[in-house]
ModelCIF file with pLDDT and N, C-alpha, C, O atoms, coordinates in Angstrom:
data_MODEL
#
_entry.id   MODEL 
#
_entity.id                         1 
_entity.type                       polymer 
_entity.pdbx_number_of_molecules   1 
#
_entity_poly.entity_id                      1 
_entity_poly.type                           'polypeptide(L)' 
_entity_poly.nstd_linkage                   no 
_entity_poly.nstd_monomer                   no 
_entity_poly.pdbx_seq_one_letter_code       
;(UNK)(UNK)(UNK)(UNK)(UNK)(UNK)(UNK)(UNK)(UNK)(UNK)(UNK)(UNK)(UNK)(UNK)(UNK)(UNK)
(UNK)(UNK)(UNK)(UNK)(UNK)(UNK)(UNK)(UNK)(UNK)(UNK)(UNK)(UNK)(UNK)(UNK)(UNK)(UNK)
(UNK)(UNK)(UNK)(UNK)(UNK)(UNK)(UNK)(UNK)(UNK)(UNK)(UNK)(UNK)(UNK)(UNK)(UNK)(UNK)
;
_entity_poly.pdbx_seq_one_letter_code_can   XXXXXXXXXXXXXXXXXXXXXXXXXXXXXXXXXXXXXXXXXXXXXXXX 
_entity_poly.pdbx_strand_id                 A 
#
loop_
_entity_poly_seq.entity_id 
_entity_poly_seq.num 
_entity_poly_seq.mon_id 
_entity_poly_seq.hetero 
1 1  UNK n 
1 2  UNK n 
1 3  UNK n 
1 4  UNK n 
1 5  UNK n 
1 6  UNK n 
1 7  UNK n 
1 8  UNK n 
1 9  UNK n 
1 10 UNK n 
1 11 UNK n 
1 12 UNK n 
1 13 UNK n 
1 14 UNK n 
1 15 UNK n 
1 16 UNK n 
1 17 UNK n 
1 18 UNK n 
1 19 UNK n 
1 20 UNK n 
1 21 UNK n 
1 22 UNK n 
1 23 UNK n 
1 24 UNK n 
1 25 UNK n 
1 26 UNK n 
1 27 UNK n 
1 28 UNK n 
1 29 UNK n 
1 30 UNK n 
1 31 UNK n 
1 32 UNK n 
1 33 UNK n 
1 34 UNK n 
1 35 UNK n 
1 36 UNK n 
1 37 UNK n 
1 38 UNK n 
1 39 UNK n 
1 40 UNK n 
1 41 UNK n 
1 42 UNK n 
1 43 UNK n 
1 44 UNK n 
1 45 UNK n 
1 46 UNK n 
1 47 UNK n 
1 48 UNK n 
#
_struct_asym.id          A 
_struct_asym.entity_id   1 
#
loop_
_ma_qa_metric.id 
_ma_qa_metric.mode 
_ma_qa_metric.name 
_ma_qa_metric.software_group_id 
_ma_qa_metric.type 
1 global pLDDT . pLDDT 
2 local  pLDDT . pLDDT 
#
_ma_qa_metric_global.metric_id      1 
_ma_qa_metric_global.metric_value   95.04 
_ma_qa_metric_global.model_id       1 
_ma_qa_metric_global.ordinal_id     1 
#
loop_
_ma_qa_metric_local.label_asym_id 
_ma_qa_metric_local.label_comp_id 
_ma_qa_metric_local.label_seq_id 
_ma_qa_metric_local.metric_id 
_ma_qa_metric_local.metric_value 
_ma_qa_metric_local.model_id 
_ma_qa_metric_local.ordinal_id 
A UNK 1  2 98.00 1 1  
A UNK 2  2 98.00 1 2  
A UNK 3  2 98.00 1 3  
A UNK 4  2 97.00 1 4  
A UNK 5  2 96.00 1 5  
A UNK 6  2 94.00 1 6  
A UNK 7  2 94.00 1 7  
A UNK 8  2 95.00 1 8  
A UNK 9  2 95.00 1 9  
A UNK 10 2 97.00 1 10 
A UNK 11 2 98.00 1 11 
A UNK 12 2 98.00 1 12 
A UNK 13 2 98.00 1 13 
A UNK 14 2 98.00 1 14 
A UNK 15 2 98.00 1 15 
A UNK 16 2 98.00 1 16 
A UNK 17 2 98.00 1 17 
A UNK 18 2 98.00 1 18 
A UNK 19 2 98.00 1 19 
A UNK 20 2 97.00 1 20 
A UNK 21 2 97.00 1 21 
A UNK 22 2 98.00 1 22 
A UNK 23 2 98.00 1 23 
A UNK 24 2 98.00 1 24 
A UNK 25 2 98.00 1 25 
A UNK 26 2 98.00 1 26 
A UNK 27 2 98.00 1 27 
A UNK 28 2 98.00 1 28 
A UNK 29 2 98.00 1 29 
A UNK 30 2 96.00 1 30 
A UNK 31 2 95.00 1 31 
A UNK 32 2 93.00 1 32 
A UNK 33 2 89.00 1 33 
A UNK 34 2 81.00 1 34 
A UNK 35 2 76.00 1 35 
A UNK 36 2 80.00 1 36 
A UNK 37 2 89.00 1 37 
A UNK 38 2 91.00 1 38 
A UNK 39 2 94.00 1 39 
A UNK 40 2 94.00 1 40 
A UNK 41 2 93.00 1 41 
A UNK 42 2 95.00 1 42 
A UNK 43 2 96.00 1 43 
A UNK 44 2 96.00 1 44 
A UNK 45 2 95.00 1 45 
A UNK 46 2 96.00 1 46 
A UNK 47 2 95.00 1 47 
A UNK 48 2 96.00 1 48 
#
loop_
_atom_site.group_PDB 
_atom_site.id 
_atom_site.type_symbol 
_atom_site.label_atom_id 
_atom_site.label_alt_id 
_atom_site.label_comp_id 
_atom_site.label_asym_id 
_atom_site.label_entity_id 
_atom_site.label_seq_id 
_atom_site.pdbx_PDB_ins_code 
_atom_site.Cartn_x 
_atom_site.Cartn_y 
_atom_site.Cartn_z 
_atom_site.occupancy 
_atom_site.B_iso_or_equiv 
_atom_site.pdbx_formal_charge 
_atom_site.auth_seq_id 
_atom_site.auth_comp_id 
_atom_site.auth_asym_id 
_atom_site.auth_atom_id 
_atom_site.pdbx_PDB_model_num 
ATOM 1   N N  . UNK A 1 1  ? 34.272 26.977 -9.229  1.00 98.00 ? 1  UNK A N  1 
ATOM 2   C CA . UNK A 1 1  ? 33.411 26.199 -8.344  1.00 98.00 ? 1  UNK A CA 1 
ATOM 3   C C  . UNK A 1 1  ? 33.754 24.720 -8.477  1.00 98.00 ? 1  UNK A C  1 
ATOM 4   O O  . UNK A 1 1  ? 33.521 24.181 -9.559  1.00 98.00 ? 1  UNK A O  1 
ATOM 5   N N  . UNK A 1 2  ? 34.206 24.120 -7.632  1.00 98.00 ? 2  UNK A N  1 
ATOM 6   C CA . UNK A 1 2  ? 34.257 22.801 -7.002  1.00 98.00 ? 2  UNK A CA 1 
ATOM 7   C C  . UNK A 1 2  ? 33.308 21.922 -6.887  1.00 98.00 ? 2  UNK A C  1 
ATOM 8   O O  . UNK A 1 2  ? 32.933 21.886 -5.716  1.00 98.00 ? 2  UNK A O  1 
ATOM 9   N N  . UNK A 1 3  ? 32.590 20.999 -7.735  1.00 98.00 ? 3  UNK A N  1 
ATOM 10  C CA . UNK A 1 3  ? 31.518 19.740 -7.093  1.00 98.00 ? 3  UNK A CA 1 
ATOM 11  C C  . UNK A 1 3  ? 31.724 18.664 -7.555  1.00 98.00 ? 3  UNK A C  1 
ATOM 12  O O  . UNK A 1 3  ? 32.601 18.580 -8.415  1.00 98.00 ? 3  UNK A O  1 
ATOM 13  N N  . UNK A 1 4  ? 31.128 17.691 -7.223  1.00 97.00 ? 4  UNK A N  1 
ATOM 14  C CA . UNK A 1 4  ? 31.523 16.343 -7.072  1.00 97.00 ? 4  UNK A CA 1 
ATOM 15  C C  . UNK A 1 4  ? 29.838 15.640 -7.484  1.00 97.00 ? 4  UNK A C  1 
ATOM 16  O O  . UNK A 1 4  ? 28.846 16.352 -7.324  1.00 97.00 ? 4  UNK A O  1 
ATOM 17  N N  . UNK A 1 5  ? 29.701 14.134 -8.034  1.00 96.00 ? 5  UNK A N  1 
ATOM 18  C CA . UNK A 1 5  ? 28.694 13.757 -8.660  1.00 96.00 ? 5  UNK A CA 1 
ATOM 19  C C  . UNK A 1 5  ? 28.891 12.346 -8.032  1.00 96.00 ? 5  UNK A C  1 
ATOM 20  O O  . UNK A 1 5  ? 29.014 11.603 -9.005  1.00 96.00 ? 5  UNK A O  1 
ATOM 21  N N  . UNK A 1 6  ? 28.989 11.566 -6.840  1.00 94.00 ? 6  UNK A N  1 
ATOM 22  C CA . UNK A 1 6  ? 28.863 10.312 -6.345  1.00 94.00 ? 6  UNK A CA 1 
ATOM 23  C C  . UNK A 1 6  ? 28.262 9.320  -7.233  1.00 94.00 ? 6  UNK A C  1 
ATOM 24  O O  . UNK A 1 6  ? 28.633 8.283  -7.785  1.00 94.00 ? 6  UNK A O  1 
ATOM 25  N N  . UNK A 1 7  ? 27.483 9.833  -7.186  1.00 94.00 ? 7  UNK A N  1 
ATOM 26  C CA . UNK A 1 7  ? 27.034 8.625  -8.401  1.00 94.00 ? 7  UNK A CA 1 
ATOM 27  C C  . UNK A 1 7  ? 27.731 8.270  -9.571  1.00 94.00 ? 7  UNK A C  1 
ATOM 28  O O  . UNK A 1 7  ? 27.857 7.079  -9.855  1.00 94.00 ? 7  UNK A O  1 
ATOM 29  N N  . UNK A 1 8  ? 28.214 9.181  -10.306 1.00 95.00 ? 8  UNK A N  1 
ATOM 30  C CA . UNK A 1 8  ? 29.482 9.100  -11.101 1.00 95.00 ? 8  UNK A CA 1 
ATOM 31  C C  . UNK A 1 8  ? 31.234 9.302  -11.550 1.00 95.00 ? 8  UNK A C  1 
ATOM 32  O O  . UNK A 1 8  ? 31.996 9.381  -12.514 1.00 95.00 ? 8  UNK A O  1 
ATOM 33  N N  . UNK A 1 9  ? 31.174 9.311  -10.134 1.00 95.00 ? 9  UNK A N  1 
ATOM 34  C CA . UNK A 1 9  ? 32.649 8.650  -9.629  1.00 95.00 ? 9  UNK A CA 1 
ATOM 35  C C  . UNK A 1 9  ? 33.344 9.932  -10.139 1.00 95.00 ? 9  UNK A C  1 
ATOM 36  O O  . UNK A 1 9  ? 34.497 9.743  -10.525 1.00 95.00 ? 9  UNK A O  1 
ATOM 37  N N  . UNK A 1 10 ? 32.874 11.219 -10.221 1.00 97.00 ? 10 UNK A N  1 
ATOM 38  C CA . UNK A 1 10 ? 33.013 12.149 -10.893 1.00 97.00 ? 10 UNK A CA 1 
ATOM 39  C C  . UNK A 1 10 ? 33.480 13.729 -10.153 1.00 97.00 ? 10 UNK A C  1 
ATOM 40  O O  . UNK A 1 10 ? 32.573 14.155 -9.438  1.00 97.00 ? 10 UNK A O  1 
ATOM 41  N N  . UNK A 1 11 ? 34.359 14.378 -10.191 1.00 98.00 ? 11 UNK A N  1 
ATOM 42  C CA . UNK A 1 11 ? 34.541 15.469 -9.696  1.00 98.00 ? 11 UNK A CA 1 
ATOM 43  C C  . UNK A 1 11 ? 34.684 16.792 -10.625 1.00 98.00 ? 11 UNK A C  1 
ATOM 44  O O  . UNK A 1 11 ? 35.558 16.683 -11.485 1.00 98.00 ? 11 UNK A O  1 
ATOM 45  N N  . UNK A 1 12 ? 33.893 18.173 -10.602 1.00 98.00 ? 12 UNK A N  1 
ATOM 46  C CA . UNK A 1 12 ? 34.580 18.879 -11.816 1.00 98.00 ? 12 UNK A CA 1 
ATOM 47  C C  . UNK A 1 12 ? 35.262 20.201 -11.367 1.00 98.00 ? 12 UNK A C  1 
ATOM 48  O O  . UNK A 1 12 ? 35.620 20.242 -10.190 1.00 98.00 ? 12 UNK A O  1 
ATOM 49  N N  . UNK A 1 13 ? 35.429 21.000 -11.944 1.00 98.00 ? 13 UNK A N  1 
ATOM 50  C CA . UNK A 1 13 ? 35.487 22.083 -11.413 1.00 98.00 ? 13 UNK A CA 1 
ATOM 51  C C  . UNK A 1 13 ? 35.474 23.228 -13.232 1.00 98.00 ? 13 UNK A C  1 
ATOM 52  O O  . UNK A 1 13 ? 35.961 23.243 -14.362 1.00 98.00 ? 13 UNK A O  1 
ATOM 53  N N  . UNK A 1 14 ? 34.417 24.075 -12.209 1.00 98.00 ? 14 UNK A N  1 
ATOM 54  C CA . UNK A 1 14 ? 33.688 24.931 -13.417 1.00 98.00 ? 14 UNK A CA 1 
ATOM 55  C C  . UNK A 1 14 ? 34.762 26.130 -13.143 1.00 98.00 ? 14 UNK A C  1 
ATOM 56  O O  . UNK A 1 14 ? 35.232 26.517 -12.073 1.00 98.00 ? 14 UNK A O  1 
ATOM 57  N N  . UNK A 1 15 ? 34.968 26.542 -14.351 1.00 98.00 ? 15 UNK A N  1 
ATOM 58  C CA . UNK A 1 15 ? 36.234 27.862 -14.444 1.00 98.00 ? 15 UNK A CA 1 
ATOM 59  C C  . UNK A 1 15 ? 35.282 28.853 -15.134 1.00 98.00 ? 15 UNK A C  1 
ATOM 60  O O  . UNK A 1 15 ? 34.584 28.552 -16.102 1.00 98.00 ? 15 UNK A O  1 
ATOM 61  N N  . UNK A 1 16 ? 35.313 29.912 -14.623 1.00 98.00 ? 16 UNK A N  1 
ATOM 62  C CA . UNK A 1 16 ? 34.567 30.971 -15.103 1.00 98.00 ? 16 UNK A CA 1 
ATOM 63  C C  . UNK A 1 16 ? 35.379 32.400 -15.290 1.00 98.00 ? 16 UNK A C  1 
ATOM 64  O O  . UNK A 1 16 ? 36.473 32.173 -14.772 1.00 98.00 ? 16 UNK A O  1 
ATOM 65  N N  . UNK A 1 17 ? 35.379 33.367 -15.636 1.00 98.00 ? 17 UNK A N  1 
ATOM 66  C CA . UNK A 1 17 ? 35.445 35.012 -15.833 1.00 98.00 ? 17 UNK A CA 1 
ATOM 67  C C  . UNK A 1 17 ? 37.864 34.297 -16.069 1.00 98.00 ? 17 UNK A C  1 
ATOM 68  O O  . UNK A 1 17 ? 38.878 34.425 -15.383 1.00 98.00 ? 17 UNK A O  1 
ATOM 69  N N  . UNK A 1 18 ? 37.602 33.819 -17.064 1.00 98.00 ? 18 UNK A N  1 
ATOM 70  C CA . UNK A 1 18 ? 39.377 32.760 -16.783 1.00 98.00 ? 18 UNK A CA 1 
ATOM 71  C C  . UNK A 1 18 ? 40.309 34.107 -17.440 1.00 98.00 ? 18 UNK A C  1 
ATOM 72  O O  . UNK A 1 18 ? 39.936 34.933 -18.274 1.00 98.00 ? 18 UNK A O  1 
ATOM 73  N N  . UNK A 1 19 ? 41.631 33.999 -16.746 1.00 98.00 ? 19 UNK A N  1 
ATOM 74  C CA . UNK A 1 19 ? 42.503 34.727 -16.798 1.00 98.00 ? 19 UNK A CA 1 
ATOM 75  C C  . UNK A 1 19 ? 43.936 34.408 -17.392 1.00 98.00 ? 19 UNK A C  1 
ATOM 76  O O  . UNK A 1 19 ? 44.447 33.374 -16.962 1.00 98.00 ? 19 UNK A O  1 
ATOM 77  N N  . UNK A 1 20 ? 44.616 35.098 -18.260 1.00 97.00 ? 20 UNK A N  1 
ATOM 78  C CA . UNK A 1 20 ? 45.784 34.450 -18.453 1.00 97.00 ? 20 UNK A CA 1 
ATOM 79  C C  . UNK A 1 20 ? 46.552 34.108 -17.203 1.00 97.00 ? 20 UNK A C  1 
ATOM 80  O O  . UNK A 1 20 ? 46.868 32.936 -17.412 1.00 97.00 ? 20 UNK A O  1 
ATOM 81  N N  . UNK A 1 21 ? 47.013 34.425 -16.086 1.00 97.00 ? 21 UNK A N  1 
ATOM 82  C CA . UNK A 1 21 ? 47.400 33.901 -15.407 1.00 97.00 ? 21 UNK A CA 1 
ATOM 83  C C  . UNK A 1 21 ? 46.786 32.504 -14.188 1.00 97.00 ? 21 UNK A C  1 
ATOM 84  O O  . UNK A 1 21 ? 47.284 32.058 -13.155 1.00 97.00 ? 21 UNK A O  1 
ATOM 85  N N  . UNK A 1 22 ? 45.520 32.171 -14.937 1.00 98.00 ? 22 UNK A N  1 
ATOM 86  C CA . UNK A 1 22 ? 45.111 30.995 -15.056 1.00 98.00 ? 22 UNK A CA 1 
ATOM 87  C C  . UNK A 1 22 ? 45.807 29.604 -15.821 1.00 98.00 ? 22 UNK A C  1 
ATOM 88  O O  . UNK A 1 22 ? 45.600 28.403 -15.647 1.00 98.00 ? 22 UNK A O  1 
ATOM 89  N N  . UNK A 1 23 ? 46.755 30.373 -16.777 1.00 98.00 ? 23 UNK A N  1 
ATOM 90  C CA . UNK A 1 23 ? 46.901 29.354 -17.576 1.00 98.00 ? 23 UNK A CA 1 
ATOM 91  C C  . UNK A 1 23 ? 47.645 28.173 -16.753 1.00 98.00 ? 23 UNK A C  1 
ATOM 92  O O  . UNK A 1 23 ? 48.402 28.869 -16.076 1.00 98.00 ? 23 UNK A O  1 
ATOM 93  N N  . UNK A 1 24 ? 47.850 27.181 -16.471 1.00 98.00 ? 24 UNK A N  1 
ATOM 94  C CA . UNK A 1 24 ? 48.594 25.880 -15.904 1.00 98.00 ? 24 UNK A CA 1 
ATOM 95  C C  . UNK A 1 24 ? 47.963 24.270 -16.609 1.00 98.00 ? 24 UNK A C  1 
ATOM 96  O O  . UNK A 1 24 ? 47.030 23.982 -17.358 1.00 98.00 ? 24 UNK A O  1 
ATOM 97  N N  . UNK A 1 25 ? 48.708 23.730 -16.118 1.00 98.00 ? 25 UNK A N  1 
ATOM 98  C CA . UNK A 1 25 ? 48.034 21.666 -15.956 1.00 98.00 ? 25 UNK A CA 1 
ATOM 99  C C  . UNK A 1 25 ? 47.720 21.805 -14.712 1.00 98.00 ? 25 UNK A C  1 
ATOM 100 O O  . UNK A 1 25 ? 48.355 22.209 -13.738 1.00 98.00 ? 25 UNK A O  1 
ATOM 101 N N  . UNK A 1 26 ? 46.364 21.315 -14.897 1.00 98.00 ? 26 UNK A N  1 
ATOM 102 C CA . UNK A 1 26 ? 45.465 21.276 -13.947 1.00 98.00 ? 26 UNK A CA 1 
ATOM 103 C C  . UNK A 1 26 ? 45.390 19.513 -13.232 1.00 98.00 ? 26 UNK A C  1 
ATOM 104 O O  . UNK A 1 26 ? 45.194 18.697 -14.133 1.00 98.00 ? 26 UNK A O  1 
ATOM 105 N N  . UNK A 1 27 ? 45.477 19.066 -12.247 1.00 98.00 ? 27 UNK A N  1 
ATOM 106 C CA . UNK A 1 27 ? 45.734 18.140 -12.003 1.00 98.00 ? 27 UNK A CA 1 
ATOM 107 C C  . UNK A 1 27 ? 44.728 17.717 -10.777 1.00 98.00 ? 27 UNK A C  1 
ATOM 108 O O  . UNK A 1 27 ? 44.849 18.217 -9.658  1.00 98.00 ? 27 UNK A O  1 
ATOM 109 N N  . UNK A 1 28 ? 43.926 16.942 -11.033 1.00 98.00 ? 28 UNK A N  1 
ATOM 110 C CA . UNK A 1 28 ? 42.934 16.064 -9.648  1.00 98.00 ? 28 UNK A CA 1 
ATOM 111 C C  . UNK A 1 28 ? 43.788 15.232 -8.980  1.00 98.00 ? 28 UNK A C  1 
ATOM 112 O O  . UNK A 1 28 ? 44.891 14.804 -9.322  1.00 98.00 ? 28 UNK A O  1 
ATOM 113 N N  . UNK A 1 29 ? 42.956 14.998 -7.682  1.00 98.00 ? 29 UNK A N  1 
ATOM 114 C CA . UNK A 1 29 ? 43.375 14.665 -6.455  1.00 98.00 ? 29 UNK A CA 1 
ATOM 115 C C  . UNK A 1 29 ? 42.495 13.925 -5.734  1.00 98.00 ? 29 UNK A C  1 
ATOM 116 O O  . UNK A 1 29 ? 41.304 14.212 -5.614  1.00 98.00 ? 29 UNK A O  1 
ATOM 117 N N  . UNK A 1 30 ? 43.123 12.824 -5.166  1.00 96.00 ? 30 UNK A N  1 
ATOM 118 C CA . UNK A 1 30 ? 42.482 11.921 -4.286  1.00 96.00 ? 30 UNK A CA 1 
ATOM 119 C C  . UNK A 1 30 ? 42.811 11.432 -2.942  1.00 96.00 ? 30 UNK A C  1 
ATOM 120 O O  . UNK A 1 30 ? 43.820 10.732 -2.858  1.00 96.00 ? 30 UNK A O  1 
ATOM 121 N N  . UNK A 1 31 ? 42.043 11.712 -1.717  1.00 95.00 ? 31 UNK A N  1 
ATOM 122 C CA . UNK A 1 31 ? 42.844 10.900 -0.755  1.00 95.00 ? 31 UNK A CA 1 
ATOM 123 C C  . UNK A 1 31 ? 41.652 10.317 -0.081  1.00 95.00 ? 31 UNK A C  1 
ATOM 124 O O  . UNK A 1 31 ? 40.523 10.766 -0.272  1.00 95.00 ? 31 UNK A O  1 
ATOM 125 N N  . UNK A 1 32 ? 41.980 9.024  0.938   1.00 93.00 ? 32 UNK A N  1 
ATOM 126 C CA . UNK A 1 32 ? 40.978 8.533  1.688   1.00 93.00 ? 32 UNK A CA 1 
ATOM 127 C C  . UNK A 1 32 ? 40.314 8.845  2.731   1.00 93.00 ? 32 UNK A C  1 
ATOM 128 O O  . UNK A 1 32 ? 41.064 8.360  3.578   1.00 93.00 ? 32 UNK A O  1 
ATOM 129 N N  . UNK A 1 33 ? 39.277 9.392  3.434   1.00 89.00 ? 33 UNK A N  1 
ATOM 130 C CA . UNK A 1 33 ? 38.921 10.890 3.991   1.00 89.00 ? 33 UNK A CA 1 
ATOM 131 C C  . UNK A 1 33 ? 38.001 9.926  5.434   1.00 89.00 ? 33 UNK A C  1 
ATOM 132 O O  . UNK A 1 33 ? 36.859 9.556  5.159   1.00 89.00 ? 33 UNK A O  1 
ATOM 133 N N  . UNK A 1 34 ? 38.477 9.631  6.672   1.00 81.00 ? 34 UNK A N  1 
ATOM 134 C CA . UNK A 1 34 ? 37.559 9.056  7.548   1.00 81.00 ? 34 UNK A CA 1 
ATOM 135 C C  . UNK A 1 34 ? 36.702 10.022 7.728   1.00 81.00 ? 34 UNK A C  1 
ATOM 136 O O  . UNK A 1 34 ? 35.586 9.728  8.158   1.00 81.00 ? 34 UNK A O  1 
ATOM 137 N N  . UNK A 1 35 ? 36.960 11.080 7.504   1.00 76.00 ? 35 UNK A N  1 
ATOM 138 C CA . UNK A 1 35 ? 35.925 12.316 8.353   1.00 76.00 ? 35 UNK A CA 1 
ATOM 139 C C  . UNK A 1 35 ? 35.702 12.409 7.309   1.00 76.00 ? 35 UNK A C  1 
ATOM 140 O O  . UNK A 1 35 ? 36.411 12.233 6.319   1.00 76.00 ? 35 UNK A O  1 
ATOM 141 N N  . UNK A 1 36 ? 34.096 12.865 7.481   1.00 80.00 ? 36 UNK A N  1 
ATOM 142 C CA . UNK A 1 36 ? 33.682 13.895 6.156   1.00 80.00 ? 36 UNK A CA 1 
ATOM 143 C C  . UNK A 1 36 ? 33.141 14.963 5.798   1.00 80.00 ? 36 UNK A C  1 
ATOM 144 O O  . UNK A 1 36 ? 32.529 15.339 4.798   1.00 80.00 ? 36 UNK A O  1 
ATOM 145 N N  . UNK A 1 37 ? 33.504 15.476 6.921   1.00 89.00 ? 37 UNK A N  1 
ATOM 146 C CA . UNK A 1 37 ? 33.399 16.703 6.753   1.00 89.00 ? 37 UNK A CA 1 
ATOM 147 C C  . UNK A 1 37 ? 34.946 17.680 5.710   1.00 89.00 ? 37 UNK A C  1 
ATOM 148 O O  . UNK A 1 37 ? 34.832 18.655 4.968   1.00 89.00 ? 37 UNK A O  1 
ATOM 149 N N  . UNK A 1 38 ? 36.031 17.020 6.032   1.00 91.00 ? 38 UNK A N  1 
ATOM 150 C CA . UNK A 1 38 ? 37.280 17.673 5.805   1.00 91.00 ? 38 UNK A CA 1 
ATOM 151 C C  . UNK A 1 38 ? 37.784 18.051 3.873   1.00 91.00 ? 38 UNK A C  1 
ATOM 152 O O  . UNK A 1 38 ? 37.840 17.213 2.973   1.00 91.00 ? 38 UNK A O  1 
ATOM 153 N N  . UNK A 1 39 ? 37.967 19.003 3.806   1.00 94.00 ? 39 UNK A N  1 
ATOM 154 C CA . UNK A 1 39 ? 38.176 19.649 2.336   1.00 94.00 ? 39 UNK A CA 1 
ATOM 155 C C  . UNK A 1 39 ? 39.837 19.843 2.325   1.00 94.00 ? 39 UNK A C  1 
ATOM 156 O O  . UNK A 1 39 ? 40.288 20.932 2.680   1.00 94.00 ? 39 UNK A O  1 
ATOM 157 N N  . UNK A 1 40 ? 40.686 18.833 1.936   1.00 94.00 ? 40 UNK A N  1 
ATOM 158 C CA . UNK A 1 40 ? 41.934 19.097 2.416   1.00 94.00 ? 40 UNK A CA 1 
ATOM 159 C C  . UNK A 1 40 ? 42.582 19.979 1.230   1.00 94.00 ? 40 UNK A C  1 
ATOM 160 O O  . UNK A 1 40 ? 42.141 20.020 0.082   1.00 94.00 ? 40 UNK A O  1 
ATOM 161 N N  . UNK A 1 41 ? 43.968 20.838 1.828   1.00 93.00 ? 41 UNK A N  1 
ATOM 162 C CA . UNK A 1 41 ? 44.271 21.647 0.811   1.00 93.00 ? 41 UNK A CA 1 
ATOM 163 C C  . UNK A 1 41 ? 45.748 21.620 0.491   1.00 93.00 ? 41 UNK A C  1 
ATOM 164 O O  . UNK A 1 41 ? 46.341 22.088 -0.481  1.00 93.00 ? 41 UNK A O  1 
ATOM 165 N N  . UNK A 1 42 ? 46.258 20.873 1.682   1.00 95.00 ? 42 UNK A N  1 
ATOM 166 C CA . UNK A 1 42 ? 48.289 20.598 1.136   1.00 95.00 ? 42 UNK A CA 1 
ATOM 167 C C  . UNK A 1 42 ? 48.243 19.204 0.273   1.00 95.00 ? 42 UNK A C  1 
ATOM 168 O O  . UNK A 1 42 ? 47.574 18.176 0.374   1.00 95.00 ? 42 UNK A O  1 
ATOM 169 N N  . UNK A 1 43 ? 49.411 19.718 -0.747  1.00 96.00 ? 43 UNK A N  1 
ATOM 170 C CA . UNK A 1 43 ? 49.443 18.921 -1.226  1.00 96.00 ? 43 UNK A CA 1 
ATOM 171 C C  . UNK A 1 43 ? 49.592 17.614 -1.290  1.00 96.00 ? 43 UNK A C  1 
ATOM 172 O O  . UNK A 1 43 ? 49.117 16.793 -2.074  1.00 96.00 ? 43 UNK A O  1 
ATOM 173 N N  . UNK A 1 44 ? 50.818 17.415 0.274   1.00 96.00 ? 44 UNK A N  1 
ATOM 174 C CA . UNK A 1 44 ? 51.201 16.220 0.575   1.00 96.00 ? 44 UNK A CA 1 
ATOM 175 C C  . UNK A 1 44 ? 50.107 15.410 1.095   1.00 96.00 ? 44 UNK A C  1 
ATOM 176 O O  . UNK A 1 44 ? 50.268 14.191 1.153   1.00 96.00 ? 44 UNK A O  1 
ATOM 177 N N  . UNK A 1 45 ? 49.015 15.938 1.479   1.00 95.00 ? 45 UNK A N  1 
ATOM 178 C CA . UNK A 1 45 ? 48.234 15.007 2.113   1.00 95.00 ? 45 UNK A CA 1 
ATOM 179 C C  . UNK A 1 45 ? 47.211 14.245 0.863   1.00 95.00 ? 45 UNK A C  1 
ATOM 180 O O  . UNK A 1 45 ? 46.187 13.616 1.131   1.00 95.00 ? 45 UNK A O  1 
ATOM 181 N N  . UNK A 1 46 ? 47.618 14.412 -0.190  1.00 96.00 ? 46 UNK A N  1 
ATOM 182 C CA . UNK A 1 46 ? 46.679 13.621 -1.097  1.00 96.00 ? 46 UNK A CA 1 
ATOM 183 C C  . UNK A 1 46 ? 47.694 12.443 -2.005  1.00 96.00 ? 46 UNK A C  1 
ATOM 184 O O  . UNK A 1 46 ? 48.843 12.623 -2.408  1.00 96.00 ? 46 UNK A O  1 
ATOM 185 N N  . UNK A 1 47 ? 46.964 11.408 -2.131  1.00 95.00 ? 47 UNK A N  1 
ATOM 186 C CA . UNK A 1 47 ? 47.449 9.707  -2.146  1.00 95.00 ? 47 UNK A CA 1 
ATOM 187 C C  . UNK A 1 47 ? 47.414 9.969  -3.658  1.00 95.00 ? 47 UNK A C  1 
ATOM 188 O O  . UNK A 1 47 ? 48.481 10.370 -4.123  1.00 95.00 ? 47 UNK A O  1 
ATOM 189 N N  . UNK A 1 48 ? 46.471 9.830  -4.446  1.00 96.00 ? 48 UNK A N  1 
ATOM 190 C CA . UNK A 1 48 ? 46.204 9.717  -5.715  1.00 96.00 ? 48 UNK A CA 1 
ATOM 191 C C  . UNK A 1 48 ? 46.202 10.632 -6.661  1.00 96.00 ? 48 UNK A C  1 
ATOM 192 O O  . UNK A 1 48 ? 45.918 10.323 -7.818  1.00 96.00 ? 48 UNK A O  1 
#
């Protein structure tokens, strides 16, 4: 599960029932979003 905490500049993501083929580096992502509705998912489209 995916959420985010505005107030603290904060994003997490909760890992649950985890699998060895879970294992990786996990890496956050940032881009500047005019719409806000949009949940983007390629990679190239994220700045930070």
């Amino acid at each position: 599960t995916i959420s985010r905490d505005n107030a603290k500049n904060t994003v997490y993501l909760q890992m649950n029932s985890l699998k060895p083929e879970d294992t990786a580096v996990y890496y956050c992502a940032a881009v500047p979003s005019p719409s806000g509705s949009v949940a983007y998912i390629r990679r190239t489209e994220y700045h930070y």
